[in-house]
PDB file of N, CA and C in Angstrom:
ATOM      1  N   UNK A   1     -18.074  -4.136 -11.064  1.00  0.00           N
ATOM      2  CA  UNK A   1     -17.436  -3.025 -10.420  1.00  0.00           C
ATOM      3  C   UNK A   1     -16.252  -3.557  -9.624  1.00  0.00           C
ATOM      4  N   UNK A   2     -15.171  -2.511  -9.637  1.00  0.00           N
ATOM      5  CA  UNK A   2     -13.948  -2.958  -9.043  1.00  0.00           C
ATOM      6  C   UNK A   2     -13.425  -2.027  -7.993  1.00  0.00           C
ATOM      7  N   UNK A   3     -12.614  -2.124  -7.041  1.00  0.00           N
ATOM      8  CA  UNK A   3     -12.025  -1.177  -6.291  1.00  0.00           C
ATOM      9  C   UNK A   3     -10.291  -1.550  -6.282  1.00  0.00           C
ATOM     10  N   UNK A   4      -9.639  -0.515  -6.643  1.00  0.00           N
ATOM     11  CA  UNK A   4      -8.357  -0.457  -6.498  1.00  0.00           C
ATOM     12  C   UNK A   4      -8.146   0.148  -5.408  1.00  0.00           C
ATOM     13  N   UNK A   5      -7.049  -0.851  -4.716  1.00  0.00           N
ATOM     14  CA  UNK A   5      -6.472  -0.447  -3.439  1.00  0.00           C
ATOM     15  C   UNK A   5      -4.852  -0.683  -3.356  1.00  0.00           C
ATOM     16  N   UNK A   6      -4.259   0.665  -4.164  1.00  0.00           N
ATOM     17  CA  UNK A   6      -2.819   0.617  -4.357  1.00  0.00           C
ATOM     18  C   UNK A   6      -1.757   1.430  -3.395  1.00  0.00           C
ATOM     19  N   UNK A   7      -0.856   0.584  -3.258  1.00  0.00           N
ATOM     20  CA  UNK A   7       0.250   0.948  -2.299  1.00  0.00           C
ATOM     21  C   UNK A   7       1.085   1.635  -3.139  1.00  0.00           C
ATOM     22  N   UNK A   8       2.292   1.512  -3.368  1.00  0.00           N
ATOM     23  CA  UNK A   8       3.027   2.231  -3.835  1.00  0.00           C
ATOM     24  C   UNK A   8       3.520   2.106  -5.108  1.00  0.00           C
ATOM     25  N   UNK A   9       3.025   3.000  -6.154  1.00  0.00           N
ATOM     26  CA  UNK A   9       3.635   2.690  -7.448  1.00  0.00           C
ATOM     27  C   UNK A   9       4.618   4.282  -7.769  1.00  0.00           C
ATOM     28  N   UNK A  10       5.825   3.756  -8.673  1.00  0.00           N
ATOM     29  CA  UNK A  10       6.701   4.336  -9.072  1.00  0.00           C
ATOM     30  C   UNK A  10       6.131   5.518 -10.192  1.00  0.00           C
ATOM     31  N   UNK A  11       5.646   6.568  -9.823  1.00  0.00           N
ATOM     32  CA  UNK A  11       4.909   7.736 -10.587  1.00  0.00           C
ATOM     33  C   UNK A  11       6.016   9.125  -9.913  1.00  0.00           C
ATOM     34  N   UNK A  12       5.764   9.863 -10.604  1.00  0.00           N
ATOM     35  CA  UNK A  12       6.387  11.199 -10.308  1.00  0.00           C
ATOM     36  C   UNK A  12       6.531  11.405  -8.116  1.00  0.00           C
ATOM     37  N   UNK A  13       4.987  11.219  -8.143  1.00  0.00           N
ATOM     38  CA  UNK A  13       4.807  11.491  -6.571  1.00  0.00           C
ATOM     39  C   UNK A  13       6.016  10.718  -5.544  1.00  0.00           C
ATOM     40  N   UNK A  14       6.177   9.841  -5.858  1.00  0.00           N
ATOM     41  CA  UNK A  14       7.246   8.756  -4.829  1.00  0.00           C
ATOM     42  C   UNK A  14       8.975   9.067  -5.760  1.00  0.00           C
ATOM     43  N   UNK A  15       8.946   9.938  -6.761  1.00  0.00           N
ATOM     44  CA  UNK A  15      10.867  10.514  -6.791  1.00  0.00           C
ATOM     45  C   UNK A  15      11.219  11.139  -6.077  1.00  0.00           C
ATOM     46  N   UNK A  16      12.281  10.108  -5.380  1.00  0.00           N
ATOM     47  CA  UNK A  16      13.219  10.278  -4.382  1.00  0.00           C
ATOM     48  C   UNK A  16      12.847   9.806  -3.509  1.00  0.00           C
ATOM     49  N   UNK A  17      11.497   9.213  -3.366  1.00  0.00           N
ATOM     50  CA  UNK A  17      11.195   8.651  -2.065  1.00  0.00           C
ATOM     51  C   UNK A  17      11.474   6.645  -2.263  1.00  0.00           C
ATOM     52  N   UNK A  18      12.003   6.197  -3.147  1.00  0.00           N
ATOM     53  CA  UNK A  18      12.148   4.913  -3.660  1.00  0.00           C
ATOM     54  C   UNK A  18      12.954   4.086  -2.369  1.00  0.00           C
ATOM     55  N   UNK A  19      13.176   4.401  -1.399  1.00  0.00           N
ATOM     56  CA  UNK A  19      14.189   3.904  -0.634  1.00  0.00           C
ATOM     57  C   UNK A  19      13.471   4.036   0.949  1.00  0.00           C
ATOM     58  N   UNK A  20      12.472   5.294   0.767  1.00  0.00           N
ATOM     59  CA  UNK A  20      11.642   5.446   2.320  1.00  0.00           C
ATOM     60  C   UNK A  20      10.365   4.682   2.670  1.00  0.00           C
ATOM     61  N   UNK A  21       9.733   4.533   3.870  1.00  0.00           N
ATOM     62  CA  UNK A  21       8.608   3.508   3.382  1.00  0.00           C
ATOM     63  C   UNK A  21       7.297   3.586   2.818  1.00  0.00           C
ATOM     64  N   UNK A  22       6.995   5.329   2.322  1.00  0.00           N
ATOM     65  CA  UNK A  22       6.014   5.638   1.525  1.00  0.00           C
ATOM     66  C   UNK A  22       6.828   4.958   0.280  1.00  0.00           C
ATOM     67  N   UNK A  23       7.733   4.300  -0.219  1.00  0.00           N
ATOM     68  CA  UNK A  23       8.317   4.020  -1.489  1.00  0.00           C
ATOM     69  C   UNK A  23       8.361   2.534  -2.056  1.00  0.00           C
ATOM     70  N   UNK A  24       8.018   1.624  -0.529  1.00  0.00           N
ATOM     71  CA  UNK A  24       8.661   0.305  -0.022  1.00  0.00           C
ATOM     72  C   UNK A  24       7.862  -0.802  -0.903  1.00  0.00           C
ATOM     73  N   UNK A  25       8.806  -1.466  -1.444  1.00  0.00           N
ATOM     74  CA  UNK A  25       8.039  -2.252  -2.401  1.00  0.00           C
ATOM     75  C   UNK A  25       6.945  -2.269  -3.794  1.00  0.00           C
ATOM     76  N   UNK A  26       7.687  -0.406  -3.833  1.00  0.00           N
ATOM     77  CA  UNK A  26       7.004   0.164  -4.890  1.00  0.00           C
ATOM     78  C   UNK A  26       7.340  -0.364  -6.482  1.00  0.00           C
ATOM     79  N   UNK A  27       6.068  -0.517  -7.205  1.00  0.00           N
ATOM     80  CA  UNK A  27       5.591  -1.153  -8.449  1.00  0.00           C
ATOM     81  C   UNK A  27       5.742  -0.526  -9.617  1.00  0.00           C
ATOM     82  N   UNK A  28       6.022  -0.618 -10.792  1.00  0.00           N
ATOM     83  CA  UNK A  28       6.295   0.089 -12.083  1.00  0.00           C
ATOM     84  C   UNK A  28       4.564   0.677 -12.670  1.00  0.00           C
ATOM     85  N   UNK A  29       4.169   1.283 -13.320  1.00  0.00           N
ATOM     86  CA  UNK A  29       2.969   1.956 -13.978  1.00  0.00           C
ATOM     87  C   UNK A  29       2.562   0.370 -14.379  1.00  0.00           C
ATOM     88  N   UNK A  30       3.422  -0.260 -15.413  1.00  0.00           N
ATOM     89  CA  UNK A  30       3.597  -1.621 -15.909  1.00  0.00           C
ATOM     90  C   UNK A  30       3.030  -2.900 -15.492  1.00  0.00           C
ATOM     91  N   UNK A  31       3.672  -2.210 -14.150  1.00  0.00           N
ATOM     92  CA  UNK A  31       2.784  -3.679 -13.594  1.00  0.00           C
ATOM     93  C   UNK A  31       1.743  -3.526 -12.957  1.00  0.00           C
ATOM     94  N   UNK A  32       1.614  -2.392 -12.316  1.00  0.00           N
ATOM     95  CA  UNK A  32      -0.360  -2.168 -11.996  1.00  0.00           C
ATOM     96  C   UNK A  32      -1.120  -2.404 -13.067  1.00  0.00           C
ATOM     97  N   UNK A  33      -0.385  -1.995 -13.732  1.00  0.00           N
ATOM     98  CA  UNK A  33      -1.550  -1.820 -15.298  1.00  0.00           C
ATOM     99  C   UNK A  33      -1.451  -3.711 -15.487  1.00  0.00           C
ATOM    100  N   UNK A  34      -1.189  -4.461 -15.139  1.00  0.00           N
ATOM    101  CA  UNK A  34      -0.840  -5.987 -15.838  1.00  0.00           C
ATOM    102  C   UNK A  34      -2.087  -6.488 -14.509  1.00  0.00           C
ATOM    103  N   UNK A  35      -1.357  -5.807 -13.039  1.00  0.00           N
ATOM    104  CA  UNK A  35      -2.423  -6.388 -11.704  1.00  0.00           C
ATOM    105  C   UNK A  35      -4.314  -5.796 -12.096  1.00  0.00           C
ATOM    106  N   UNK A  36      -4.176  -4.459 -13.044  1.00  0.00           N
ATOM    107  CA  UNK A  36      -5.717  -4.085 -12.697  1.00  0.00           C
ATOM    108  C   UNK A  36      -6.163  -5.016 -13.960  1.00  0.00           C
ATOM    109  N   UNK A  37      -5.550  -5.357 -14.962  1.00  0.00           N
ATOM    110  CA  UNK A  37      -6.418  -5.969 -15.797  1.00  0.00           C
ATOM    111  C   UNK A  37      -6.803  -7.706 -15.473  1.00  0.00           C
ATOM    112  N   UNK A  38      -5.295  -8.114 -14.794  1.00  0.00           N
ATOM    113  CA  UNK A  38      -6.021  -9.027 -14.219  1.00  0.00           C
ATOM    114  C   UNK A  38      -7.388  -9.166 -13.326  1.00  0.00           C
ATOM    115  N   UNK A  39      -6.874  -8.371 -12.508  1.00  0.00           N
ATOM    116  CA  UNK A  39      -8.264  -8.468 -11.403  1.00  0.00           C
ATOM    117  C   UNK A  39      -9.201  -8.063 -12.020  1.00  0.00           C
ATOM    118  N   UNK A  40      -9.512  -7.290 -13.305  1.00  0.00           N
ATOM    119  CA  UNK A  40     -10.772  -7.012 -14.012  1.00  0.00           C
ATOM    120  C   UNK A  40     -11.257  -8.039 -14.877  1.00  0.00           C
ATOM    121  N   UNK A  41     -10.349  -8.910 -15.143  1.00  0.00           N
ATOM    122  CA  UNK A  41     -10.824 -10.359 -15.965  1.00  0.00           C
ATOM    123  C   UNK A  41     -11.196 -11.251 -15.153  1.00  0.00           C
ATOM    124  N   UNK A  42     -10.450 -11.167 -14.232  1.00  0.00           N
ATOM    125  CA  UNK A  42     -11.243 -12.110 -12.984  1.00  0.00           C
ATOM    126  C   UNK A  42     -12.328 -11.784 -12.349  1.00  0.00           C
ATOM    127  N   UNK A  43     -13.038 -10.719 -12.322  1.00  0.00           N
ATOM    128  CA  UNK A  43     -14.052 -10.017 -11.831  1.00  0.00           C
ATOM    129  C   UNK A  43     -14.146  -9.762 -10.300  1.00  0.00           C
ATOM    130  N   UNK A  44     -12.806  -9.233  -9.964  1.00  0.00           N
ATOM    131  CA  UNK A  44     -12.824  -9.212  -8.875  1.00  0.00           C
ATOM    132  C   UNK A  44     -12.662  -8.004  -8.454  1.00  0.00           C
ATOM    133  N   UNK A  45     -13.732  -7.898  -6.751  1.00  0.00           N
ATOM    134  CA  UNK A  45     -14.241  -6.488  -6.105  1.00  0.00           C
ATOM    135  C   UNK A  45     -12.462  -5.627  -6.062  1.00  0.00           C
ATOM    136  N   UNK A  46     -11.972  -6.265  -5.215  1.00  0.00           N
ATOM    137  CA  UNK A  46     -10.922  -5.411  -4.704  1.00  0.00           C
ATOM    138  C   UNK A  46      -9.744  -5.767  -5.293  1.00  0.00           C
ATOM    139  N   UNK A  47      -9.295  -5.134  -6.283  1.00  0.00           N
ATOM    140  CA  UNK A  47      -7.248  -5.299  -6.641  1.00  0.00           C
ATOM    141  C   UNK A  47      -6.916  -4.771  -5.904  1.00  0.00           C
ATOM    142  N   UNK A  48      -5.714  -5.121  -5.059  1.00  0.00           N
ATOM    143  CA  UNK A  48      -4.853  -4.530  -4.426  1.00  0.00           C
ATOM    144  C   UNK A  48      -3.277  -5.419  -5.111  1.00  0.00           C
ATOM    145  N   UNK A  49      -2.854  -4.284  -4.675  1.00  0.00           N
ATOM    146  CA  UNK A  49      -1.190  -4.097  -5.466  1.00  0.00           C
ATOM    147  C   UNK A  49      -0.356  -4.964  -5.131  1.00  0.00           C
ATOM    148  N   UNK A  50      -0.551  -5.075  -3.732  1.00  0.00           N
ATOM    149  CA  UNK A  50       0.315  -5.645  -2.416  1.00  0.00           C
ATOM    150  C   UNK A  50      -0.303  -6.541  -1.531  1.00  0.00           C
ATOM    151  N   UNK A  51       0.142  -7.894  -1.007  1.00  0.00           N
ATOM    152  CA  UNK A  51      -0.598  -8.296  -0.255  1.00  0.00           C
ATOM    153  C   UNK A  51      -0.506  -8.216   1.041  1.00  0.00           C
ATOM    154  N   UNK A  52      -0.037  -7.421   1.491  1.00  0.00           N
ATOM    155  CA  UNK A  52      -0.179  -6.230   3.053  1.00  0.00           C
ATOM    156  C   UNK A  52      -1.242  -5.341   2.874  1.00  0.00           C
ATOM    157  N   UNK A  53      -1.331  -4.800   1.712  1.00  0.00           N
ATOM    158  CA  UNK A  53      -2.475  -4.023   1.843  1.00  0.00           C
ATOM    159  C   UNK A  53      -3.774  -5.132   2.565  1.00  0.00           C
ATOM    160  N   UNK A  54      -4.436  -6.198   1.850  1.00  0.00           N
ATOM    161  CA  UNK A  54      -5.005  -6.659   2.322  1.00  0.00           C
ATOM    162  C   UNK A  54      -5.085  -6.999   3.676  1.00  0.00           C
ATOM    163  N   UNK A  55      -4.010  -7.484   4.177  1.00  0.00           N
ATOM    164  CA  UNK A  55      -3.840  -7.639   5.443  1.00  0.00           C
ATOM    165  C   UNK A  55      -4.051  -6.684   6.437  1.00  0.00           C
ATOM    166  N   UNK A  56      -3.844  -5.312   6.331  1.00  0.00           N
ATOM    167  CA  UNK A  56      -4.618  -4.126   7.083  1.00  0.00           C
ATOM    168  C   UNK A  56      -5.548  -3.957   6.755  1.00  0.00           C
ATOM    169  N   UNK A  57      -6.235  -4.336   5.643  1.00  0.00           N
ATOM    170  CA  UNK A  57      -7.696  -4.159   5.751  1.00  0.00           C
ATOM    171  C   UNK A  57      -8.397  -4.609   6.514  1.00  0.00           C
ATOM    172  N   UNK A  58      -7.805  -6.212   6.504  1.00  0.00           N
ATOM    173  CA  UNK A  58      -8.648  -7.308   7.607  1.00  0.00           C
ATOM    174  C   UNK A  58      -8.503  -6.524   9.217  1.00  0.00           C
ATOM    175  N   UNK A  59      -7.382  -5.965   9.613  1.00  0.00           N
ATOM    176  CA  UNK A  59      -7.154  -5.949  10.622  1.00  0.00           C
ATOM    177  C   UNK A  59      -8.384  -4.284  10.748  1.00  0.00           C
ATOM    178  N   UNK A  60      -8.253  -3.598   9.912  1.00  0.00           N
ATOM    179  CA  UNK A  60      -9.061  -2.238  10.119  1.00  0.00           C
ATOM    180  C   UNK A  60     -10.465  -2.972  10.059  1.00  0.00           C
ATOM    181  N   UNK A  61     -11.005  -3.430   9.557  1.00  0.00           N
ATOM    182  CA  UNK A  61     -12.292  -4.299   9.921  1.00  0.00           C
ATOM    183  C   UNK A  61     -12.531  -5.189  11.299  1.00  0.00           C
ATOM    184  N   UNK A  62     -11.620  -5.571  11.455  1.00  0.00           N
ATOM    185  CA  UNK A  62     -11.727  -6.603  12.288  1.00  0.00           C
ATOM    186  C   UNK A  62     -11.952  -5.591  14.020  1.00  0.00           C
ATOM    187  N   UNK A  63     -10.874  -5.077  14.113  1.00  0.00           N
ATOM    188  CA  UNK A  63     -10.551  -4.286  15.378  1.00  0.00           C
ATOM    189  C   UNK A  63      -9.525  -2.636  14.937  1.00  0.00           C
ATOM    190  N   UNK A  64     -10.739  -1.706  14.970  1.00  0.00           N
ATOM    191  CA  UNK A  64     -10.114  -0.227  14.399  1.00  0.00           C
ATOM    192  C   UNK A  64      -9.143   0.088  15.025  1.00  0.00           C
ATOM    193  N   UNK A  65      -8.940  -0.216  16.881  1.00  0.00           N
ATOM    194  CA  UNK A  65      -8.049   0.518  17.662  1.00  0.00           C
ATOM    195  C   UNK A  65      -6.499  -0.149  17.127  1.00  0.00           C
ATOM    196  N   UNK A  66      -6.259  -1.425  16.870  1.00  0.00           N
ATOM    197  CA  UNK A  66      -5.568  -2.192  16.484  1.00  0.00           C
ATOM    198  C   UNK A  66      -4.691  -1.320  15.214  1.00  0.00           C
ATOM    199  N   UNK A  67      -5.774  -1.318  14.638  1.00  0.00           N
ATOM    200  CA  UNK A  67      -5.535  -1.052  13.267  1.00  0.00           C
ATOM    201  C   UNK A  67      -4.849   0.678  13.059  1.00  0.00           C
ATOM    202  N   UNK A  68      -5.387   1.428  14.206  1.00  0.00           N
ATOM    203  CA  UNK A  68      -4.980   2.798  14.388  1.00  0.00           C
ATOM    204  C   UNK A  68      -3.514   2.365  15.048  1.00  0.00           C
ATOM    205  N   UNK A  69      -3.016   1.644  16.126  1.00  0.00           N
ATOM    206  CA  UNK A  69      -2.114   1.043  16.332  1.00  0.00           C
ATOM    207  C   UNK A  69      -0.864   0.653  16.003  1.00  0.00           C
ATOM    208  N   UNK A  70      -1.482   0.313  14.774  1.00  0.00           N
ATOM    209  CA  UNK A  70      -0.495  -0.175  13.727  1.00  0.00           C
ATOM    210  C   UNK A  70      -0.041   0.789  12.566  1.00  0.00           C
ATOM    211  N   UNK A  71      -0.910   1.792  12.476  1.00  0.00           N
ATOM    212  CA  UNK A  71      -0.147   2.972  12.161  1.00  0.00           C
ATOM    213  C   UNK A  71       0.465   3.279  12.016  1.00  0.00           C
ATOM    214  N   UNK A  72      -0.271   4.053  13.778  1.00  0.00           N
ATOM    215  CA  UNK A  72       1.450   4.960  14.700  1.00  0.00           C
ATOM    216  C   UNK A  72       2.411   4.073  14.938  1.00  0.00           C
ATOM    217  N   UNK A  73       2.345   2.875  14.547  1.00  0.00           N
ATOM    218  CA  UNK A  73       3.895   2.558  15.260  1.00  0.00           C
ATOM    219  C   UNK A  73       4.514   2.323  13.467  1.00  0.00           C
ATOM    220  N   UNK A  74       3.758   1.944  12.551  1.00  0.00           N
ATOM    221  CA  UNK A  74       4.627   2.404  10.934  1.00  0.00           C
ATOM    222  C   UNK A  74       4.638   3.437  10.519  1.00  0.00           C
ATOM    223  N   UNK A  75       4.098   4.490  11.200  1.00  0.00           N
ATOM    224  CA  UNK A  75       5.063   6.099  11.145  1.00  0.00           C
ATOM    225  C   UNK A  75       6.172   6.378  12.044  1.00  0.00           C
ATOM    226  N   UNK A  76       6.056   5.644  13.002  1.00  0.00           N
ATOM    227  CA  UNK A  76       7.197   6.027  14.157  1.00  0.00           C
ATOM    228  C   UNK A  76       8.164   5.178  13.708  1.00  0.00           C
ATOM    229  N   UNK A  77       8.154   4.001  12.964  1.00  0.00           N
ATOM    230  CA  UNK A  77       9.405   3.676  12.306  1.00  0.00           C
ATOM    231  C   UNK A  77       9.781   3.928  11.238  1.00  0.00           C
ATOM    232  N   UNK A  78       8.600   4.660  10.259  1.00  0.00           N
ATOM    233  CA  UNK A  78       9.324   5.899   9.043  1.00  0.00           C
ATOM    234  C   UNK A  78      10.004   6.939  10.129  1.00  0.00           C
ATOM    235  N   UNK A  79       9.690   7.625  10.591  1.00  0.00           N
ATOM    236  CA  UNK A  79      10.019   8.630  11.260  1.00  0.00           C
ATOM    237  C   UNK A  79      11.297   8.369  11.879  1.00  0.00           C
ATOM    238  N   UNK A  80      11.522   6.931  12.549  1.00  0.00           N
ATOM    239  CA  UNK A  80      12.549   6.841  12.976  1.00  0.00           C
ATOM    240  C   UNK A  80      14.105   6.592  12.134  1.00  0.00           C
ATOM    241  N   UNK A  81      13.694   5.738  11.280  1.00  0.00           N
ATOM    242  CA  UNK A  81      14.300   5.885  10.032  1.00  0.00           C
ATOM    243  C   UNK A  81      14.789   7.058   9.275  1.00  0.00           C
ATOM    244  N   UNK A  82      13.751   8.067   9.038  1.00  0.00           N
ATOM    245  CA  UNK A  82      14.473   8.966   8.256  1.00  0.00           C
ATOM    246  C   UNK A  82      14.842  10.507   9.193  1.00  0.00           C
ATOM    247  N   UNK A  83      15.206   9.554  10.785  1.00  0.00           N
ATOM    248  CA  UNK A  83      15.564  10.910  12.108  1.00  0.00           C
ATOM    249  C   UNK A  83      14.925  11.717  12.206  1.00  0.00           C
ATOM    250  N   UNK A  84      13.559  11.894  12.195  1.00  0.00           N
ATOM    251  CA  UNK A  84      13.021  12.911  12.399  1.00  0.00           C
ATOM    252  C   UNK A  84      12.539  12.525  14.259  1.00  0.00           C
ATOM    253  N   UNK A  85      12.710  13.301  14.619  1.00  0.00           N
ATOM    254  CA  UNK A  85      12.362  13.836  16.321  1.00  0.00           C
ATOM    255  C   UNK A  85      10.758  14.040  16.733  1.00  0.00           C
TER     256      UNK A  85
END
């Protein structure tokens, strides 16, 4: 058994957003599809797309308030970014 834990791939949902940070470092269909089969030959629990994803995981495990933390302050710099008040 596997768990996919994907950040941002280039699908209908993220057009026009390729440039904002729901978009950031976003992946082709292509290459998830290349990352899930790897991680399924390797037999491994968790693919993730990105290796930030992982890194908030640790931190949402580790210490939640942190991790809620870190959030709000990467919405408040989407937000700030794309001027919203």
């Amino acid at each position: 058994m596997s768990v996919l834990t994907p950040a941002a791939v280039l699908t209908p949902i993220l057009a026009g957003k390729e440039d904002t940070p729901e978009g950031q470092d976003a992946i082709t269909t292509e290459q998830l599809a290349d990352i899930v089969m790897e991680g399924l030959a390797d037999e491994r629990f968790l693919i993730h797309t990105h290796p930030w994803v992982l890194e908030k995981f640790a931190v949402k495990a580790r210490d939640y308030e942190q991790y809620i933390a870190m959030m709000r302050a990467d919405q408040a710099a989407a937000d700030a970014k794309a001027g919203v008040v």
